[in-house]
C-alpha atoms as a PDB file:
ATOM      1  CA  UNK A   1      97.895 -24.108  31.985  1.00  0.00           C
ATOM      2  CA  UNK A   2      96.348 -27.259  29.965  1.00  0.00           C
ATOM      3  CA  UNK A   3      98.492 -29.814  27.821  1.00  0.00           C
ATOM      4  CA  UNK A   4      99.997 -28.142  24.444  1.00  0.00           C
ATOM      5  CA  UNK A   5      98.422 -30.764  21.727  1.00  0.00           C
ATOM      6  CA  UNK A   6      99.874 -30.013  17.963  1.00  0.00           C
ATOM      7  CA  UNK A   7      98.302 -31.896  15.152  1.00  0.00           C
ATOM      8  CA  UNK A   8     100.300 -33.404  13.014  1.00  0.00           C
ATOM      9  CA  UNK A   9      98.223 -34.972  10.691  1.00  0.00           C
ATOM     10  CA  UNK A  10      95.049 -36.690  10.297  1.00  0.00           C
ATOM     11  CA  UNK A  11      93.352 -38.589   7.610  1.00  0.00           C
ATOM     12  CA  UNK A  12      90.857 -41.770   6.775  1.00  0.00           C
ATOM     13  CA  UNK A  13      92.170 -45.520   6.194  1.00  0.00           C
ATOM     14  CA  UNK A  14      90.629 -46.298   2.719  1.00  0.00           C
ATOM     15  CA  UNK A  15      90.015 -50.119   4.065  1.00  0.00           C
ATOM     16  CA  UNK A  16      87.389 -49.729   7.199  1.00  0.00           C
ATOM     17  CA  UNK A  17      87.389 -45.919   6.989  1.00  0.00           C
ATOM     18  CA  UNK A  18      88.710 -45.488  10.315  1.00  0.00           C
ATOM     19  CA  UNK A  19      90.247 -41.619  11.257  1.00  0.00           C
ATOM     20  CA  UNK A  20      93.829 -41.775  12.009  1.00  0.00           C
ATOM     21  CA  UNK A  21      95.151 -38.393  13.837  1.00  0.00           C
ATOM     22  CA  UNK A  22      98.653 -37.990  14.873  1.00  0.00           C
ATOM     23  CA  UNK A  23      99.589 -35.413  17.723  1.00  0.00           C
ATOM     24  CA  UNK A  24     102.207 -34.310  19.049  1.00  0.00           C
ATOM     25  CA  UNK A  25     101.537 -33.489  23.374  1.00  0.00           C
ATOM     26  CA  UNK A  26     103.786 -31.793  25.489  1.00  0.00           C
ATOM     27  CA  UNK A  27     102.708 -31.906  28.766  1.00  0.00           C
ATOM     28  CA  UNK A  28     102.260 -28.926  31.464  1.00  0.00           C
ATOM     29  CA  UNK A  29     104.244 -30.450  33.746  1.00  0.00           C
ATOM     30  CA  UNK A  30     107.424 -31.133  31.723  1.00  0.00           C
ATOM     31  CA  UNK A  31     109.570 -33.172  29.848  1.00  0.00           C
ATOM     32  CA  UNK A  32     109.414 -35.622  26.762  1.00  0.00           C
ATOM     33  CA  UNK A  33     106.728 -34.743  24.433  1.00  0.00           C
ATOM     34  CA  UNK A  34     105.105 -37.832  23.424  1.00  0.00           C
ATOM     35  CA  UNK A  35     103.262 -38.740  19.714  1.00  0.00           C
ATOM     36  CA  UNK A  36      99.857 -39.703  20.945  1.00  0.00           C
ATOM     37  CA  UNK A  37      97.875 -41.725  17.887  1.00  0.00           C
ATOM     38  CA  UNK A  38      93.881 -41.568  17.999  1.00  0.00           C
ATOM     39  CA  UNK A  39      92.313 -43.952  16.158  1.00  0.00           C
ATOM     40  CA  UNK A  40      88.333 -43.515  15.382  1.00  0.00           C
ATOM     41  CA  UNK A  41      85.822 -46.060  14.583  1.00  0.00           C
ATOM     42  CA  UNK A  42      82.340 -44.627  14.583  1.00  0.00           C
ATOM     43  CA  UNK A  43      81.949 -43.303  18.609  1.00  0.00           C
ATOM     44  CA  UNK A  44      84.714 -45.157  19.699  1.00  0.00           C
ATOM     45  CA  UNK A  45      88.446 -43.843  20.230  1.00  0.00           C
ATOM     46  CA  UNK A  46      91.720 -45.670  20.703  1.00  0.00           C
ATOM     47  CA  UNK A  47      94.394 -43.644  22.272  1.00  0.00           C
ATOM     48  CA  UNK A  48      98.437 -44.329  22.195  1.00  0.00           C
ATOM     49  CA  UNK A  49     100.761 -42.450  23.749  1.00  0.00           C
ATOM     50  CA  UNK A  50     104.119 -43.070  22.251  1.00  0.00           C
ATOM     51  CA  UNK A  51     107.653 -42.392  23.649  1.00  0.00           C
ATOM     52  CA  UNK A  52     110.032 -41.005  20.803  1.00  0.00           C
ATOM     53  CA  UNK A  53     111.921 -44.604  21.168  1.00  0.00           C
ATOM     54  CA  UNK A  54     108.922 -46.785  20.471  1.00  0.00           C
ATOM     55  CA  UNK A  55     107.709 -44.040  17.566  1.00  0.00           C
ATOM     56  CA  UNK A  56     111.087 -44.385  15.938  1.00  0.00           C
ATOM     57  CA  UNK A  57     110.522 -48.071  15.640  1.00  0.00           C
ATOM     58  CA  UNK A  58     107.554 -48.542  15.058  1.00  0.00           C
ATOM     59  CA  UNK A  59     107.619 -46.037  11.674  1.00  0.00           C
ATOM     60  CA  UNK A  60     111.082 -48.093  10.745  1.00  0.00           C
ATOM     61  CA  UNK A  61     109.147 -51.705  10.932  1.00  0.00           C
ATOM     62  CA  UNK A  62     106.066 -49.912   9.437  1.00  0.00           C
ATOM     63  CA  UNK A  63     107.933 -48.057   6.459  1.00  0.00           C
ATOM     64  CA  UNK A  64     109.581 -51.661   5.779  1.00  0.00           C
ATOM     65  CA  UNK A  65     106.625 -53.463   5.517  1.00  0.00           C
ATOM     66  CA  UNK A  66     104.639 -50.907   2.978  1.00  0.00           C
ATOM     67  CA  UNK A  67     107.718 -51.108   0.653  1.00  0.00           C
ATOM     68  CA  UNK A  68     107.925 -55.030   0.406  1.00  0.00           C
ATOM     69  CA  UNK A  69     103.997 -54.832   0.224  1.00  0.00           C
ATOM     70  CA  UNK A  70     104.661 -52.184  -2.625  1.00  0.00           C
ATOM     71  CA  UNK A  71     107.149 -53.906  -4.289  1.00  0.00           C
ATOM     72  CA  UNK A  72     104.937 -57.219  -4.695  1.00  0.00           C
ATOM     73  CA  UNK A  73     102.641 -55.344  -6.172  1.00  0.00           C
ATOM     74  CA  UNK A  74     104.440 -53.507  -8.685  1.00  0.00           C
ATOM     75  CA  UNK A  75     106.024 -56.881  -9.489  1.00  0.00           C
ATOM     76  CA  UNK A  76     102.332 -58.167  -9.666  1.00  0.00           C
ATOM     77  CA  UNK A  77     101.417 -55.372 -12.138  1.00  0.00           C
ATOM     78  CA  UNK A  78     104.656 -56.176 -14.309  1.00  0.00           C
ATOM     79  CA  UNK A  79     104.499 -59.856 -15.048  1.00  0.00           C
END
């Protein structure tokens, strides 16, 4: 029995064109499943493995950021 992986999602980063794909791996041997994050530049791969924890905050400080970023913008755009 192998690793279940689950795709989440995957998609390109319009600045440096990188391939982000989320997963979600549970592994054979038990317990927590983990979001792993694969990053691809070209031939070469960056893997995370993230605990639910660390995912949690890291979309919280992440989904914070993108609506200040947002909201400068817009302002930007109005004035």
């Amino acid at each position: 029995m192998d690793n279940k992986i689950t795709s989440l999602d995957k998609f390109r980063v319009p600045v440096g064109n990188q391939e982000i794909e989320l997963q979600q791996v549970e592994f054979e041997a038990g317990g927590m499943a983990v979001l792993r994050l694969r990053i691809r530049e070209h031939r070469r791969f960056t893997i995370f493995d993230i605990d639910p924890v660390t995912a949690g905050h890291w979309a919280e400080v992440m989904a914070t950021w993108s609506k200040q970023q947002l909201s400068a913008v817009q302002a930007d755009e109005q004035s």
